[in-house]
Protein backbone atom coordinates (compact mmCIF):
# COMPACT_ATOMS: atom_id res chain seq x y z
CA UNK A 1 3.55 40.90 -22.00
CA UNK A 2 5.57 41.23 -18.61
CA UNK A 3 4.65 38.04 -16.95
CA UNK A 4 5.04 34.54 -18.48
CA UNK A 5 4.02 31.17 -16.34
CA UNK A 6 6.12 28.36 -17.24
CA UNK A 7 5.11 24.57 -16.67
CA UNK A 8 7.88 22.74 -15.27
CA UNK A 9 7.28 19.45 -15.92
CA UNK A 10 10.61 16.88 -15.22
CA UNK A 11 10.72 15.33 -18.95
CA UNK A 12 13.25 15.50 -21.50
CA UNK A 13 11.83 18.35 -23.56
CA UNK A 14 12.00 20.86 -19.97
CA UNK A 15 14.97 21.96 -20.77
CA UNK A 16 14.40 23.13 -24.62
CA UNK A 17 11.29 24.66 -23.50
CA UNK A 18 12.77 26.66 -20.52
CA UNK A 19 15.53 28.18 -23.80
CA UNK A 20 11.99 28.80 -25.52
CA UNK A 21 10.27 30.23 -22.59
CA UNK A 22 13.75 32.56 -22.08
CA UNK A 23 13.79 33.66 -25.72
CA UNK A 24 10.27 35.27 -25.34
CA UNK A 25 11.33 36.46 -21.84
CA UNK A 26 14.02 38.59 -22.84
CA UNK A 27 12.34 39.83 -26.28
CA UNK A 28 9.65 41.49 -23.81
CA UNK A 29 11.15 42.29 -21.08
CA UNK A 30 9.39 39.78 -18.99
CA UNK A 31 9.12 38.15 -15.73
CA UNK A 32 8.86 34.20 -15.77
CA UNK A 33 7.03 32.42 -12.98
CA UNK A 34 8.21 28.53 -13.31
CA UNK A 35 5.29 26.59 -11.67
CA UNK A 36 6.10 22.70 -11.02
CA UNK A 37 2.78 20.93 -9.87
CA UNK A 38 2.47 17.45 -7.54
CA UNK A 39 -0.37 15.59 -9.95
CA UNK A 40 -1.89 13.96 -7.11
CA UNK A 41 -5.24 12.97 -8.69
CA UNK A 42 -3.43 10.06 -10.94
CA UNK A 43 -3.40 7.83 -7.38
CA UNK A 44 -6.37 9.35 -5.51
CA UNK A 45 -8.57 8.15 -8.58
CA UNK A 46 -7.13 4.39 -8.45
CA UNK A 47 -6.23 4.21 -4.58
CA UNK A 48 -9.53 5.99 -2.65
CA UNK A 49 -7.65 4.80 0.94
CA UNK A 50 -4.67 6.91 -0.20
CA UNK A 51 -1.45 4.33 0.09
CA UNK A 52 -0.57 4.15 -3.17
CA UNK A 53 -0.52 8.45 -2.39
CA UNK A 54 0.93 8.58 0.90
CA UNK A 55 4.13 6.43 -0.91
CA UNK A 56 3.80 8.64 -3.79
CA UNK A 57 4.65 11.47 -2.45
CA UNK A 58 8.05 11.16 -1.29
CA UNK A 59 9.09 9.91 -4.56
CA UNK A 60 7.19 13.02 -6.20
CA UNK A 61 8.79 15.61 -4.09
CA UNK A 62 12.09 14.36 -4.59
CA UNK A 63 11.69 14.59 -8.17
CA UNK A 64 10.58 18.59 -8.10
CA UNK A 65 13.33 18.79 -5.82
CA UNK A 66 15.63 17.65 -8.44
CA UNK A 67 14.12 19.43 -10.96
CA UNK A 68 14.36 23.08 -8.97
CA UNK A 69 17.87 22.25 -8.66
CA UNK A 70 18.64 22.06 -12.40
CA UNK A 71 16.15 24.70 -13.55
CA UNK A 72 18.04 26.93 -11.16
CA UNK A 73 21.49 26.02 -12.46
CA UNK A 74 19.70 26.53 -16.03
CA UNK A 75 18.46 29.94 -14.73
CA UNK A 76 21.30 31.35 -12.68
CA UNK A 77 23.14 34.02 -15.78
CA UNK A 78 20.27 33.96 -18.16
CA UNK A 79 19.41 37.82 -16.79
CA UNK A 80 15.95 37.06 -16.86
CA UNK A 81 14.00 38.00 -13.60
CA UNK A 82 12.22 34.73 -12.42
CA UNK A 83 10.28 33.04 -9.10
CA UNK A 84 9.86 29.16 -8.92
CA UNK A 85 6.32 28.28 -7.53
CA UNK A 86 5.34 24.49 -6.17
CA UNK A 87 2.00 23.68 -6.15
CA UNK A 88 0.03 20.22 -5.27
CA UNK A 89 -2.95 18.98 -7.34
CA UNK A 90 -3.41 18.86 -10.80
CA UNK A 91 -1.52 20.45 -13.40
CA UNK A 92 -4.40 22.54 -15.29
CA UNK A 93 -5.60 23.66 -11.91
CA UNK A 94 -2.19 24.72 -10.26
CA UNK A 95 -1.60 26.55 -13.66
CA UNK A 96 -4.87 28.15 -13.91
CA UNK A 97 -4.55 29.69 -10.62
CA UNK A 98 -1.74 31.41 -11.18
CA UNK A 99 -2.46 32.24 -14.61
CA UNK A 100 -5.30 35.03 -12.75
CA UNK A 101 -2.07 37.35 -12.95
CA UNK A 102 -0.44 36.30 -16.19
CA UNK A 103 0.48 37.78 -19.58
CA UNK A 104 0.87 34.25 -21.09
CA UNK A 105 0.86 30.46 -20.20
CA UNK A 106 3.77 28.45 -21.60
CA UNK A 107 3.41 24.55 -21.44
CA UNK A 108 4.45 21.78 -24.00
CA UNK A 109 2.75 19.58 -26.26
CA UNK A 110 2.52 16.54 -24.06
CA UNK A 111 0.02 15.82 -21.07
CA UNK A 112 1.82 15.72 -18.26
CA UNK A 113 -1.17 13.89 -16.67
CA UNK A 114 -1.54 10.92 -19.48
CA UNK A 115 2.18 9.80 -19.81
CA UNK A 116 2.94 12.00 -22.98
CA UNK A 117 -0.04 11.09 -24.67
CA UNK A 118 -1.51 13.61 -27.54
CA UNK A 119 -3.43 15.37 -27.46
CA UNK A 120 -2.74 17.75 -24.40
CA UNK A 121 -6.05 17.90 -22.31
CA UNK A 122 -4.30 20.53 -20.17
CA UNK A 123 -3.23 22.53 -22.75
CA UNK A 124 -7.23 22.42 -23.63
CA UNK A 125 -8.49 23.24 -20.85
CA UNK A 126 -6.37 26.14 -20.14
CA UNK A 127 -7.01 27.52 -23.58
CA UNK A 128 -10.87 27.45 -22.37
CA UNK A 129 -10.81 28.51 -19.19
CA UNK A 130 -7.65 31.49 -18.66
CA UNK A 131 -7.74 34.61 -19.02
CA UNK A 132 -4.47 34.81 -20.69
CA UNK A 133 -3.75 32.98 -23.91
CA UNK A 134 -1.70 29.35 -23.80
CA UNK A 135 1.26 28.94 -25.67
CA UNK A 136 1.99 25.02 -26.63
CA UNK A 137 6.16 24.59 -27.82
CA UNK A 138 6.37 21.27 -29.73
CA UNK A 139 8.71 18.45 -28.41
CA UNK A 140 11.42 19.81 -30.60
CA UNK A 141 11.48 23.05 -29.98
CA UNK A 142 14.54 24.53 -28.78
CA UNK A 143 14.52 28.12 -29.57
CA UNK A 144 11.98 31.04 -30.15
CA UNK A 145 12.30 33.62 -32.72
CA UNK A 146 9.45 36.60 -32.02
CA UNK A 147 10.71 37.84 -35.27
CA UNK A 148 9.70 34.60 -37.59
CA UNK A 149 6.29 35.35 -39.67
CA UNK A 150 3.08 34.72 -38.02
CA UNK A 151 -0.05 32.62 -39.27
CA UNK A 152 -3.26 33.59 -37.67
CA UNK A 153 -6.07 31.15 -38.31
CA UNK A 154 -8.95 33.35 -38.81
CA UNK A 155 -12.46 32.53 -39.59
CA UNK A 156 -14.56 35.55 -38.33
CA UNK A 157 -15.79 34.07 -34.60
CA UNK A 158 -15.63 34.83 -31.59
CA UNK A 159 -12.96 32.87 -30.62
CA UNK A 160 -10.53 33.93 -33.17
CA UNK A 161 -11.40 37.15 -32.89
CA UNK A 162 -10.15 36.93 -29.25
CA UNK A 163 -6.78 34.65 -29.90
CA UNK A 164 -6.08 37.92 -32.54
CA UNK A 165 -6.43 40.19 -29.80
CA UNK A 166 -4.57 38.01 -27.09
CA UNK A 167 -1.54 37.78 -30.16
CA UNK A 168 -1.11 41.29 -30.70
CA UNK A 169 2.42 41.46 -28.35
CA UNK A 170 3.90 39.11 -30.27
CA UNK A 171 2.32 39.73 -33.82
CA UNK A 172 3.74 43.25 -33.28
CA UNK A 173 7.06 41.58 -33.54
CA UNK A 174 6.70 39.31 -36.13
CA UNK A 175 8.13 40.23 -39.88
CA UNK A 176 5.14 38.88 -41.74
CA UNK A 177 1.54 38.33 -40.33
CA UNK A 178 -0.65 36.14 -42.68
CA UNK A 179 -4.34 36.18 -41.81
CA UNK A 180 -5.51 32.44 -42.88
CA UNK A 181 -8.85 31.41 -44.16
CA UNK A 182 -9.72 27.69 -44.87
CA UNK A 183 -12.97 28.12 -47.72
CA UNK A 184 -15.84 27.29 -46.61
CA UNK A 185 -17.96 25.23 -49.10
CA UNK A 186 -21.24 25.93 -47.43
CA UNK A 187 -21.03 29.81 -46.43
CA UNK A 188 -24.60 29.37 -46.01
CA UNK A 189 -23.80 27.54 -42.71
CA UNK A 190 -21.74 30.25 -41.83
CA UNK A 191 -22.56 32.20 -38.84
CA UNK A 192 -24.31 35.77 -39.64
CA UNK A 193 -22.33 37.29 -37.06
CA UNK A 194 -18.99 36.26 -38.40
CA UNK A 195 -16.27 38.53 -39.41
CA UNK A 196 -15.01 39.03 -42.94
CA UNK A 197 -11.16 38.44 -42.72
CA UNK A 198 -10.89 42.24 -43.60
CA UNK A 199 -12.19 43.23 -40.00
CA UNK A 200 -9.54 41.00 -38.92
CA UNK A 201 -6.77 42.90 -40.92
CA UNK A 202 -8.36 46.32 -40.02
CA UNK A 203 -8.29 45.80 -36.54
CA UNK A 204 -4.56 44.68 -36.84
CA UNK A 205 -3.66 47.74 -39.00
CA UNK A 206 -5.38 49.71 -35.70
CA UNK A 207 -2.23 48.46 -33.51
CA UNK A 208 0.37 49.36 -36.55
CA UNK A 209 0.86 45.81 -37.98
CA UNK A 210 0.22 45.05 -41.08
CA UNK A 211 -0.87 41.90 -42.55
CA UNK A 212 -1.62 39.55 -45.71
CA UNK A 213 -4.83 38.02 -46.18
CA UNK A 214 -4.85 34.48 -47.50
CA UNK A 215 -7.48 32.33 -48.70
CA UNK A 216 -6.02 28.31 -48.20
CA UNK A 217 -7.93 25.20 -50.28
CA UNK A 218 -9.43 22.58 -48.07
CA UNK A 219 -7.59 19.41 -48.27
CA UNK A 220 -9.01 16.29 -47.69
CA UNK A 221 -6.89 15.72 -44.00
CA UNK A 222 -8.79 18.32 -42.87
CA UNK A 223 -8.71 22.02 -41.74
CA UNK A 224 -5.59 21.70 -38.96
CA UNK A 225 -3.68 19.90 -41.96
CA UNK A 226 -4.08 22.56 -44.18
CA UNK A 227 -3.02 25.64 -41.34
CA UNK A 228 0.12 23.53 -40.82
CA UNK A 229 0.79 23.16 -44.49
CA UNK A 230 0.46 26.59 -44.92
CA UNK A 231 2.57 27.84 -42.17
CA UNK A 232 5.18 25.17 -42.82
CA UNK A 233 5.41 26.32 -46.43
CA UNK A 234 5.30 30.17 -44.70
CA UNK A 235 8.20 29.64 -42.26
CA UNK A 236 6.05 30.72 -39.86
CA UNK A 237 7.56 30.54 -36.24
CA UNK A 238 4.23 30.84 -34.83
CA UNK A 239 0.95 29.98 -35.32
CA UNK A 240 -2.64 31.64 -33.67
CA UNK A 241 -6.08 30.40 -33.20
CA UNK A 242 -8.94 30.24 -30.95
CA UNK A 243 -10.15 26.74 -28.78
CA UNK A 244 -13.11 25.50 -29.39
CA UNK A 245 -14.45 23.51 -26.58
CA UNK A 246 -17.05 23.60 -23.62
CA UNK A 247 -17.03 21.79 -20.36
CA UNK A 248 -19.93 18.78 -19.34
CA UNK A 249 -18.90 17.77 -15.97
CA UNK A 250 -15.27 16.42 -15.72
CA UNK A 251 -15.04 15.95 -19.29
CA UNK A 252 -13.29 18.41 -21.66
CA UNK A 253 -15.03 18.39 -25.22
CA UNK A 254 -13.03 19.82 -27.94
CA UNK A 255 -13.64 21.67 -31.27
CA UNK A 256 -11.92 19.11 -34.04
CA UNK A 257 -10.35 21.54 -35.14
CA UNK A 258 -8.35 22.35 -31.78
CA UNK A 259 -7.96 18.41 -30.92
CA UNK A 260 -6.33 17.87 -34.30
CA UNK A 261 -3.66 21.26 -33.46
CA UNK A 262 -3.15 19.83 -30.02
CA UNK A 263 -2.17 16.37 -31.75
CA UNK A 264 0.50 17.78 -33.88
CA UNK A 265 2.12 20.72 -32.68
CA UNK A 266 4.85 21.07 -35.53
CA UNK A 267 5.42 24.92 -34.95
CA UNK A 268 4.70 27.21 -31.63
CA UNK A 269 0.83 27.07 -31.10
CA UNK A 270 -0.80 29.94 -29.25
CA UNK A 271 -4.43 29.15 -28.22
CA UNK A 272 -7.12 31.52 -26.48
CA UNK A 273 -10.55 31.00 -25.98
């Protein structure tokens, strides 16, 4: 994992992220790209003449500017080999680009284009569409310890099969690795294809880590209630799963599973499609 892309996004949990984003940065060895995007589709979608734009922009280049400046005061005797990158348009779509060349996608809990609001739709979509897997910090975060234990939710698919693959890096430095299964109380319904949790732990024992298979109760809140419960109780520093989603035209349709993770990141969440 030798290149990280960081969302810069001028709110008051940048700074604790950046520490975050650094902490993984130095445990790897790792370049960090910080990308700070000009969301310009907020006006063109209410002003279709472009004023409310055109006086927009000033206001949003002077706040990037701002922002560069303190990132690189942040930056300057960290030892931690880094570009800053400014792109206009949105968010997911600045990030996406350059995520073609990326190890990992680091961005925080809260939408940058809905005024904080959870759950992160850009978080989503990158988790669907990159190649690389997304890393979501919570608001609090401030540090992040590789070394913590690990909960990977696993239930056999696709998807999780390729978040366990995308985690490897950092499960390889974790001191416990717990792969999580919620029951199922209709394994009829189940997929045929699915893989036993064993696969999961076989194909992590292939890479030299091993790991501890768990079997967690369904509670009544729901699946993503019982994963955080479990890694809480864990003192996990890090949880993994796959997205679930699709696209239909400019809307992003997610798994429940993923929109109720993306509405209460309590720990590191690291997402791949």
């Amino acid at each position: 994992m030798k290149s990280i892309l960081f969302n810069a996004h001028a709110d008051a949990g940048h700074a604790r992220r950046l520490d975050a984003a650094l902490d993984l940065a130095r445990a790897f060895d790792s370049h960090l790209t910080v990308l700070a995007a000009i969301p310009y589709e907020a006006s063109a979608a209410i002003d279709p003449y472009g004023a409310a734009f055109a006086a927009m922009v000033p206001v949003w280049r002077e706040q990037v500017q701002t922002l560069r400046e303190e990132t690189e005061k942040d930056l300057a005797n960290e030892g931690v080999p880094w570009d800053w990158v400014e792109k206009a348009g949105p968010v997911s779509l600045a990030l996406l680009q350059r995520s073609s060349l990326a190890d990992l996608v680091i961005l925080g809990e809260r939408d940058p284009t809905s005024g904080g609001k959870a759950p992160s739709f850009t978080a989503g979509e990158l988790a669907v569409t990159a190649n690389c897997p997304v890393l979501v910090l919570p608001d609090d975060c401030t540090r992040l310890d590789p070394d913590k234990p690990a909960l990977v939710a696993w239930d056999g698919s696709a998807e999780s099969s390729h978040a366990l693959r995308a985690a490897v890096p950092l499960l390889k430095r974790a001191s416990t690795v717990y792969l999580a299964t919620v029951r199922n109380e209709k394994p009829a319904k189940r997929d045929r294809f699915d893989l036993p949790p064993v696969r999961g732990a076989d194909y992590l024992s292939h890479h030299g880590i091993s790991s501890e298979v768990v079997e967690l109760e369904p509670d009544a809140k729901g699946t993503a209630h019982t994963l955080l419960n479990a890694a809480e109780v864990r003192g996990a520093g890090l949880i993994v799963m796959g997205a679930y989603g699709r696209t239909r035209v400019a809307e992003w349709i997610f798994g429940g599973v993923t929109r109720a993770m993306l509405s209460d990141v309590r720990i590191p969440l690291l997402l791949k499609h």
